[in-house]
Protein backbone atom coordinates (compact mmCIF):
# COMPACT_ATOMS: atom_id res chain seq x y z
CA UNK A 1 24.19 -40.39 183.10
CA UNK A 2 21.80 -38.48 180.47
CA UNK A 3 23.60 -38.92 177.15
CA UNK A 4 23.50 -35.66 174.85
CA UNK A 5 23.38 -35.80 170.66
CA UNK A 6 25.29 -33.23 169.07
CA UNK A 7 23.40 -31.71 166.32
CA UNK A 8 24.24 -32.93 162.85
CA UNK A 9 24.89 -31.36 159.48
CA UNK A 10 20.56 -32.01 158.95
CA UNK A 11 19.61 -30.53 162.00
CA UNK A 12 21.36 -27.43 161.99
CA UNK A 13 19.58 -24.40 160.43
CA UNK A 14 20.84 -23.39 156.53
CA UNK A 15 23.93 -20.68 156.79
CA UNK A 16 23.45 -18.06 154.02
CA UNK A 17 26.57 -17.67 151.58
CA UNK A 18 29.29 -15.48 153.03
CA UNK A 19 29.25 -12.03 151.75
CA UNK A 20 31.70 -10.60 149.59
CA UNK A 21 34.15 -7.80 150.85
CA UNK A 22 37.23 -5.97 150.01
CA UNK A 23 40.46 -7.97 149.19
CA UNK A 24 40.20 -11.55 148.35
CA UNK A 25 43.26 -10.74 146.58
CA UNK A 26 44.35 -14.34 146.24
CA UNK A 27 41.25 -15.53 144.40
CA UNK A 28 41.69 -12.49 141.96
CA UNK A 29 45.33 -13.73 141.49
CA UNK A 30 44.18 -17.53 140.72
CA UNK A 31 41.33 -16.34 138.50
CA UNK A 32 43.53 -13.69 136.40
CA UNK A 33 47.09 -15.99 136.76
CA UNK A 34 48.70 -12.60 138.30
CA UNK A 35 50.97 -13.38 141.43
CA UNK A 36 49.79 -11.92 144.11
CA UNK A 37 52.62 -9.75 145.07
CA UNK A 38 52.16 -8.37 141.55
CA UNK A 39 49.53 -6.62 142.02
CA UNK A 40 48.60 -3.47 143.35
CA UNK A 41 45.63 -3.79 145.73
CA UNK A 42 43.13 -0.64 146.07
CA UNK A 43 40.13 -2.53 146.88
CA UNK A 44 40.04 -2.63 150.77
CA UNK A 45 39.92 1.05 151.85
CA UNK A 46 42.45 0.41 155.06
CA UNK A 47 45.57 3.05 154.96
CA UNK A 48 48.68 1.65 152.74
CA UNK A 49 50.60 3.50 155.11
CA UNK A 50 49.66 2.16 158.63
CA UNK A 51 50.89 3.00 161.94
CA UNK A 52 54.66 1.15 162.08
CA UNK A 53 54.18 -1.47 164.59
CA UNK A 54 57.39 -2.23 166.91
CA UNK A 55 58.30 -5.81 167.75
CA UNK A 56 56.16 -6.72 170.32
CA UNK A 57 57.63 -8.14 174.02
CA UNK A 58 57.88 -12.07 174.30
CA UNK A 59 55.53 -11.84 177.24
CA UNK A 60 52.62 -10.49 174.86
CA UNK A 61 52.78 -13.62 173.47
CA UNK A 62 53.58 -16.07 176.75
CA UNK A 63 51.02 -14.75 178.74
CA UNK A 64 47.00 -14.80 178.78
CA UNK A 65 46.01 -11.15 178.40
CA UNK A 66 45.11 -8.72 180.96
CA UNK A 67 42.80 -6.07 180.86
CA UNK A 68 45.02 -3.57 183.39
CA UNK A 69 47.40 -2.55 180.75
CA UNK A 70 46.21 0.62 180.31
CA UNK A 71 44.50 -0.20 176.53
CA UNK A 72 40.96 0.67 177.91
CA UNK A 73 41.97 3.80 178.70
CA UNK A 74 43.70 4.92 175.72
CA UNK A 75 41.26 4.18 173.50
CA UNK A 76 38.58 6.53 175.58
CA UNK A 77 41.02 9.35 175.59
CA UNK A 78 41.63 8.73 171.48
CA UNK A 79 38.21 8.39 170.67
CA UNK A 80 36.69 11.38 173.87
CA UNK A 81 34.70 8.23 175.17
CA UNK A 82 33.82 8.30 178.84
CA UNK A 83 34.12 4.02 178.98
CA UNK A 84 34.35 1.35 175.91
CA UNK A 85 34.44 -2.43 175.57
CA UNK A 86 37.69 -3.84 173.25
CA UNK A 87 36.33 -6.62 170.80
CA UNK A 88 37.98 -8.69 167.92
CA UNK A 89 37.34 -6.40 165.45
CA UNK A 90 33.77 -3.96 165.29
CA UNK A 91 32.92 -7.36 163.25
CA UNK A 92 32.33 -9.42 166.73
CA UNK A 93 30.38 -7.09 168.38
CA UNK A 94 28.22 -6.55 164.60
CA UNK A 95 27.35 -10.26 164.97
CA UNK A 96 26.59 -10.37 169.02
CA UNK A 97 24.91 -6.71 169.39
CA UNK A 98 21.55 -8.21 167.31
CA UNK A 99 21.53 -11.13 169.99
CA UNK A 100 20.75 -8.93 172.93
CA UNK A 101 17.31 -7.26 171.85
CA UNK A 102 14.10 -9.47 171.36
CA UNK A 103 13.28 -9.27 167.60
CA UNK A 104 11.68 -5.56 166.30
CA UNK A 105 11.87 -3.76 163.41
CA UNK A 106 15.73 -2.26 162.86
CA UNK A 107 16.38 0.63 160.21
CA UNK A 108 19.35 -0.59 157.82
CA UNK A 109 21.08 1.69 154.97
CA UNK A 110 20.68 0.23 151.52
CA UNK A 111 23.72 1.06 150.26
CA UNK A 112 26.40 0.56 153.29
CA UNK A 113 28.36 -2.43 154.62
CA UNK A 114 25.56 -5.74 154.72
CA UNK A 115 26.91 -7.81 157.65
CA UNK A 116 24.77 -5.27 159.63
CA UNK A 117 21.76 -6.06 157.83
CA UNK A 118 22.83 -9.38 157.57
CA UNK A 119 23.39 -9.63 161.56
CA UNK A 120 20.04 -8.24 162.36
CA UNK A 121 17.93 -10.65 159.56
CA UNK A 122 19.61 -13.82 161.05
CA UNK A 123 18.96 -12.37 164.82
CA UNK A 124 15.30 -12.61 163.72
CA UNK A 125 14.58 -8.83 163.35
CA UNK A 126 12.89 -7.12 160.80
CA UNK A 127 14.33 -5.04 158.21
CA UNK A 128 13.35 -1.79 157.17
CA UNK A 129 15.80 -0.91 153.78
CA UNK A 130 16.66 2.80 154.06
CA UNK A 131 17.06 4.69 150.50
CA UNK A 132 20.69 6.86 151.16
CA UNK A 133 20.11 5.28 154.86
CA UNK A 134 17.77 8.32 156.16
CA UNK A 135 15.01 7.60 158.10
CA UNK A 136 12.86 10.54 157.61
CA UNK A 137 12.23 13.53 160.30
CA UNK A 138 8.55 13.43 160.00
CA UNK A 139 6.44 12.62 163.42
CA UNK A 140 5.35 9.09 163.35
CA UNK A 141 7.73 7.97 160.51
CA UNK A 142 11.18 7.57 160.59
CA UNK A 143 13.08 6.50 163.43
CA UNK A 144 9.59 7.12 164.96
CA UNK A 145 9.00 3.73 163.43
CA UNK A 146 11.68 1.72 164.81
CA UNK A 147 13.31 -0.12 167.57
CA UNK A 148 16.67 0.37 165.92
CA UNK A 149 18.32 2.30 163.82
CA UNK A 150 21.51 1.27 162.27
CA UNK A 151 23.80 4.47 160.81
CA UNK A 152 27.22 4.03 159.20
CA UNK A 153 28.91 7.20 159.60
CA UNK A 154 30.77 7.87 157.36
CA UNK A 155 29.40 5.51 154.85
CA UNK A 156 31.09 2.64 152.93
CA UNK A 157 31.16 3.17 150.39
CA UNK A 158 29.51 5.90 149.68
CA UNK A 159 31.40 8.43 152.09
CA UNK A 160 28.10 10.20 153.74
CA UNK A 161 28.20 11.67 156.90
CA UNK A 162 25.64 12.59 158.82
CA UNK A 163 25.41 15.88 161.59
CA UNK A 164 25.62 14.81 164.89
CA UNK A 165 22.77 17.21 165.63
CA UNK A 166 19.99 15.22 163.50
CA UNK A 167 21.96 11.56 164.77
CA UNK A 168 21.21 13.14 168.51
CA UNK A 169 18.12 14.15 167.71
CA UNK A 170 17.25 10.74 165.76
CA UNK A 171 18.84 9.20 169.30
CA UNK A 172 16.41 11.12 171.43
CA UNK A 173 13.28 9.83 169.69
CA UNK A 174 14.39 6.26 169.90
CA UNK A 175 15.83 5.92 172.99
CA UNK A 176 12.42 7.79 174.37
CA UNK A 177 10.65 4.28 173.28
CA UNK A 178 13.81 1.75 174.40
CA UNK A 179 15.13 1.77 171.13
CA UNK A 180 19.19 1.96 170.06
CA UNK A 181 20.98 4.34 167.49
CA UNK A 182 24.06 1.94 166.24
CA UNK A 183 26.39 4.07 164.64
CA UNK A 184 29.45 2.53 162.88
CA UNK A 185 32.07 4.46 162.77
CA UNK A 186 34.87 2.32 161.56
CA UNK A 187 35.94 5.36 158.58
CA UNK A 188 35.51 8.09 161.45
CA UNK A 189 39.14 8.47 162.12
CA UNK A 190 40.47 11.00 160.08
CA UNK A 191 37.22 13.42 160.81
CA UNK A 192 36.95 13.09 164.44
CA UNK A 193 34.61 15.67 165.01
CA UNK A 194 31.97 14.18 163.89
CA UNK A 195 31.73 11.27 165.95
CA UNK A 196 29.54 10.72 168.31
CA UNK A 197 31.85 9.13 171.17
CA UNK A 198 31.19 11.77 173.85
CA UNK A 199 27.99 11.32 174.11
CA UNK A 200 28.22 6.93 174.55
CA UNK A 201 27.28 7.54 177.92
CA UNK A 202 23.18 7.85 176.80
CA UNK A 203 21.24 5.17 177.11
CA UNK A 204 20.18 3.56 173.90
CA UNK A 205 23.05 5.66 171.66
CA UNK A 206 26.12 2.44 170.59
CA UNK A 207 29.22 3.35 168.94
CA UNK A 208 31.41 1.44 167.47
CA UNK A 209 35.29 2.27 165.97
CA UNK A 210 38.11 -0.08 164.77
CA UNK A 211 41.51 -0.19 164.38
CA UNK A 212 41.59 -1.67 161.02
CA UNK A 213 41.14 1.60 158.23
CA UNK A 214 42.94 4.49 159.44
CA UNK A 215 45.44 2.83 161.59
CA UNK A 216 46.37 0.04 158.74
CA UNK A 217 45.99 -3.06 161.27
CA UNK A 218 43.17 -4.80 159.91
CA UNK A 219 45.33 -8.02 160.78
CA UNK A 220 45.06 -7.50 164.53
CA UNK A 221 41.11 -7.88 165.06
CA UNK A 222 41.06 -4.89 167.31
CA UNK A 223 37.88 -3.15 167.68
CA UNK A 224 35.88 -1.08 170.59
CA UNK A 225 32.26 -0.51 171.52
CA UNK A 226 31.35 2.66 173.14
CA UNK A 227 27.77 2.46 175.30
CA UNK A 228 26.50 2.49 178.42
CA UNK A 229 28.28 0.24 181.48
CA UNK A 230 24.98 -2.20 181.19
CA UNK A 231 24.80 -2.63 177.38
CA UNK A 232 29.18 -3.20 177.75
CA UNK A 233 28.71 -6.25 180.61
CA UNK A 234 25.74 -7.76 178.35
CA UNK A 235 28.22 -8.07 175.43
CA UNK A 236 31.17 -8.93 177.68
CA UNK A 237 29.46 -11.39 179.02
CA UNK A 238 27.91 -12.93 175.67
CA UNK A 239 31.65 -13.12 174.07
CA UNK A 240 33.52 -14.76 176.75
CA UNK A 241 37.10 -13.56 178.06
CA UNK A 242 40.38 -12.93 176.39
CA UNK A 243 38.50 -11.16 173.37
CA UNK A 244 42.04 -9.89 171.60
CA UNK A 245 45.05 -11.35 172.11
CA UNK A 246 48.56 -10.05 173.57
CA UNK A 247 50.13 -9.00 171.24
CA UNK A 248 46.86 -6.87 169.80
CA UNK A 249 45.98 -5.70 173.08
CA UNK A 250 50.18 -4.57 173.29
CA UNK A 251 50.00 -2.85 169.72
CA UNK A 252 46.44 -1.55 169.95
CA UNK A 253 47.72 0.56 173.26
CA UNK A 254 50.61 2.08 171.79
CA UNK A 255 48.71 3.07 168.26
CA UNK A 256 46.01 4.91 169.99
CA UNK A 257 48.58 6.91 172.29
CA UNK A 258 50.13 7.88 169.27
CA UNK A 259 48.90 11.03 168.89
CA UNK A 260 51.34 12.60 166.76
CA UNK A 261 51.21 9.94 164.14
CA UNK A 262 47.46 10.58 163.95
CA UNK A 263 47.43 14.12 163.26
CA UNK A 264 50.30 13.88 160.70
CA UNK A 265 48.17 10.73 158.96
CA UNK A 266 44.98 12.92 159.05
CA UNK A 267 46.54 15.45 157.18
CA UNK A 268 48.24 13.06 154.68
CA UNK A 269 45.77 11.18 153.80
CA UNK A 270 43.54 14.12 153.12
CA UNK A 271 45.83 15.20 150.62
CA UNK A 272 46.28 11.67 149.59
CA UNK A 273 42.68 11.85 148.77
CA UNK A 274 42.33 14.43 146.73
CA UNK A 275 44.67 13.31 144.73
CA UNK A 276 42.92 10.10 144.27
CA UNK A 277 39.95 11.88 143.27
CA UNK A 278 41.88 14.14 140.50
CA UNK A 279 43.53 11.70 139.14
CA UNK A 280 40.42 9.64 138.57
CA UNK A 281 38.71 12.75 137.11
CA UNK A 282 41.05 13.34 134.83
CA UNK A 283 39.79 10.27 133.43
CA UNK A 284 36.14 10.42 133.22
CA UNK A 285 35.65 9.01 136.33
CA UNK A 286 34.72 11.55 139.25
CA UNK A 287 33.77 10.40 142.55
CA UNK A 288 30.24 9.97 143.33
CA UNK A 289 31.37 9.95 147.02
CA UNK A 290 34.32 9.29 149.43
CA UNK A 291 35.77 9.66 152.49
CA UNK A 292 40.06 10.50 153.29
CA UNK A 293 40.56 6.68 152.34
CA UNK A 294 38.51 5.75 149.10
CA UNK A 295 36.59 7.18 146.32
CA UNK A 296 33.66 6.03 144.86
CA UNK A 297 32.76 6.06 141.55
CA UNK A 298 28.96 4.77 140.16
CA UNK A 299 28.95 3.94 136.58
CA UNK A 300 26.95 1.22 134.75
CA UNK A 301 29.69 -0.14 133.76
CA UNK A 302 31.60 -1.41 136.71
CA UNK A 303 32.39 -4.72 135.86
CA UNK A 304 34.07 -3.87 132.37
CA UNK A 305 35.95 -1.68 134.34
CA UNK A 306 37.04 -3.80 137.58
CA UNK A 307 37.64 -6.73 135.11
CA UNK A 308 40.24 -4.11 132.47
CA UNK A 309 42.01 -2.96 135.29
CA UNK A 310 42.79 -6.53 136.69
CA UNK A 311 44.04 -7.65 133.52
CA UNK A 312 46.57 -4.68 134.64
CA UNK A 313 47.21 -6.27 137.79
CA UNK A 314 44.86 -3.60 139.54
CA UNK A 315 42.26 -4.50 141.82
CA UNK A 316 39.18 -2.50 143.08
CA UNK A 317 36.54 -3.16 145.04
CA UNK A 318 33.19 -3.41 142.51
CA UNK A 319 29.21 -3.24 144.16
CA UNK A 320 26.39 -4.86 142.70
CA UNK A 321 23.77 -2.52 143.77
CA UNK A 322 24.32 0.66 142.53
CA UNK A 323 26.76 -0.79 139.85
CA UNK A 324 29.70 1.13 141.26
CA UNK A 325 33.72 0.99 142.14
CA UNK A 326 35.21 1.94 145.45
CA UNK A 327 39.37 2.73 145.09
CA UNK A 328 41.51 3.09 147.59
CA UNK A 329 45.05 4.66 148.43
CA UNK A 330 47.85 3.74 146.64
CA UNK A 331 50.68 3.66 149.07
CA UNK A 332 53.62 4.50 146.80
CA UNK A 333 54.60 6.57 144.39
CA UNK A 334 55.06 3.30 141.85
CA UNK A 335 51.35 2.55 143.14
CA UNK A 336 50.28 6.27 142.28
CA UNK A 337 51.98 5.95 138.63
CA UNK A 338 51.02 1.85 138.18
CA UNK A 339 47.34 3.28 138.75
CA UNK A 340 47.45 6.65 136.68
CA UNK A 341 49.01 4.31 133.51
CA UNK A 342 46.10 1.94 134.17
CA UNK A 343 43.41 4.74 133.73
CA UNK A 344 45.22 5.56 131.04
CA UNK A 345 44.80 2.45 129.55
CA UNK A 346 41.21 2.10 130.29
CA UNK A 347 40.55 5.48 128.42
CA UNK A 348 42.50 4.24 125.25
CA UNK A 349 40.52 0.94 125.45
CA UNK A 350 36.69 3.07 125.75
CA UNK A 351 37.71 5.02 122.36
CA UNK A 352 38.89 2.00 120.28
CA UNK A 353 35.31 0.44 121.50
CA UNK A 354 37.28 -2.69 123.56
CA UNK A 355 34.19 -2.10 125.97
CA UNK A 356 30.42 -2.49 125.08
CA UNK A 357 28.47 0.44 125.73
CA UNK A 358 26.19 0.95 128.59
CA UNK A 359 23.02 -0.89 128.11
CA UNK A 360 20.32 1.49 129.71
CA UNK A 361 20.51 4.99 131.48
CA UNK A 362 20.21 4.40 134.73
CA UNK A 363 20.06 7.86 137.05
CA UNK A 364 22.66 8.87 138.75
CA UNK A 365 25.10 6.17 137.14
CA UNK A 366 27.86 7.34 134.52
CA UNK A 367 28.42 5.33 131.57
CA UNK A 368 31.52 4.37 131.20
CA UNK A 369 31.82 5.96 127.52
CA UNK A 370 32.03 8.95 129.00
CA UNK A 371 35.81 8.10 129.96
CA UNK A 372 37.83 10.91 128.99
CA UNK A 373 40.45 10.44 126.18
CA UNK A 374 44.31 9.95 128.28
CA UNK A 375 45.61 13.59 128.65
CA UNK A 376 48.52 15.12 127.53
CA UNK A 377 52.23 13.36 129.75
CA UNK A 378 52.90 15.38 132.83
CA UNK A 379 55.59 15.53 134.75
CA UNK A 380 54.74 13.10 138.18
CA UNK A 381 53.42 15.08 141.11
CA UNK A 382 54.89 15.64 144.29
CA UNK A 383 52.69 13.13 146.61
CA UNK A 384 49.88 14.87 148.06
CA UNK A 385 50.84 17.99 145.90
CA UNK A 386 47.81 19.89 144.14
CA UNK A 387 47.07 18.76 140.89
């Protein structure tokens, strides 16, 4: 018998460094000795409110799961897909979809969510940065220049969405060479019509949409991609059986068949948003960009901001590159209040010069001197009211 050496710690290739995402709210409460039920958490962009998940049947849990319990199909009718793939989370199918394509040259946004880019680079492809992640229309440039191009849609953070006219047409001119449109769509929820889900059935075009954001169960891994019945089998067959669980298979089902909750959380959250981005006005800060579930605010001083406002107990999500903020949702009225006091705060601190001023212009950022002084009291508004 042939006897096999597993690799060890010096044979395996170097792992880059995790990258950093939303929450992490337990290392925020160790490094600013807040418990972590004290604080109120805006940095992860999924709805505070989420659909209210029943108690789930002993057999979810008892059983091995089976795929003929009718979750396949209510996620195509939810998302007006003709046939999808469920996977833990649109994270799995992120990290497997680079492993299917010999290496080429793959279009990646900037500014967007990196475990694409990071996916693809590790896969052995080559990136091609994309400034605002556009391509270009002009022949011979562009998408004319790859063999993938990767579109998050809306964008996270910065809340861009693109036609599906020019993503078809962008489609058209790769797929015409072999190549793949990706197009995460993990914010898409509350603006269904711009998705491109009913057209999956194209060679070339992926889609991919999670549970996580608009439905508020980021816990349950629950994710779908929407392509073509060969490009589905290829992944199926590259991330083994029993992909979700029971129980997430069980509450996935019922969320998506929910349709009533879905309109009435559309509309709530869109009112939910403008609020956000009023109230964040009203203190110097206006969005640069959003979707229903976040804002996003650039300003050169992000990390005198993020840092003030969790010495409040307040955490949001801070970028690098631009030097920016994303907020999300508060879920409560005490969140909505906790939050508006905290700006408040910050705009006392910016006029008694607590803060350093920015160092440089940089275009397109805000300074954050430009904080407005705290407004005259107002009564609280009615949640989702017009300010």
């Amino acid at each position: 018998m042939t006897a096999h050496r597993l690799p060890t710690a010096r044979s395996l290739a170097p792992t880059p460094p995790p990258l950093d995402h939303g929450g992490r709210l337990r290392e925020a409460a160790a490094r600013y000795r807040i418990p972590s039920q004290d604080w109120l958490d805006l940095s992860t962009g999924i709805n505070p409110d989420g659909w209210p998940v029943p108690e789930v049947p002993g057999t979810a849990w008892a059983r091995l799961p089976e795929e003929e319990d009718g979750l396949e199909e209510a996620a195509a009718r939810c998302y007006g897909a003709s046939a999808l793939l469920p996977v833990a989370g649109s994270q799995a199918a992120i990290q497997s979809l680079p492993e299917l394509r010999v290496p080429g040259r793959v279009g990646v946004p900037r500014v967007g969510y990196q475990e694409h880019a990071r996916a693809w680079r590790r896969a052995g492809h080559t990136l091609v940065h994309l400034d605002d992640g556009d391509p270009g229309d002009g022949p011979g440039a562009g998408a004319d220049g790859l063999d993938v191009l990767l579109v998050i849609n809306p964008n996270n953070p910065t809340g861009r969405v693109w036609p599906v006219s020019r993503l078809l047409d962008w489609h058209a001119r790769l797929a015409a060479r072999g190549g793949w449109l990706v197009v995460d769509e993990a914010f898409m929820d509350t603006t269904p019509q711009h998705s491109l889900a009913p057209y999956t059935d194209r060679p070339g075009l992926i889609v991919l949409r999670s549970l996580g954001k608009f439905f508020g169960l980021a816990g349950v891994r629950v994710g779908f991609v929407l392509g073509t019945s060969d490009l589905r089998e290829a992944l199926r067959s590259r991330l083994g059986p029993w992909t979700l669980s029971g129980p997430a298979r069980h509450v996935a089902r019922l969320a998506l068949t929910d349709s009533p909750w879905q309109e009435a959380t559309r509309a709530s959250l869109r009112l939910a948003s403008v609020r956000l981005a009023a109230l964040l006005s009203d203190y110097g800060l206006a969005p640069t960009g959003g979707t229903d579930l976040f804002q996003w605010i650039c300003t050169a001083e992000a990390p005198a901001i993020q840092d003030r406002l969790a010495r409040q107990g307040i955490w949001v999500r801070r970028f690098e590159a631009p030097p920016s903020l994303r907020f999300g949702l508060p879920g409560t009225e005490a969140g909505w209040a906790r939050l508006e006091s905290g700006l408040r705060c910050l705009a006392s601190d910016a006029h008694t010069d607590v803060f350093p001023q920015a160092v440089a212009e940089t275009p397109g950022i805000r300074p954050f001197s430009s904080i407005s002084p705290p407004p005259a009291p107002v009564p609280a508004p009615v949640p989702g009211a017009p300010r």
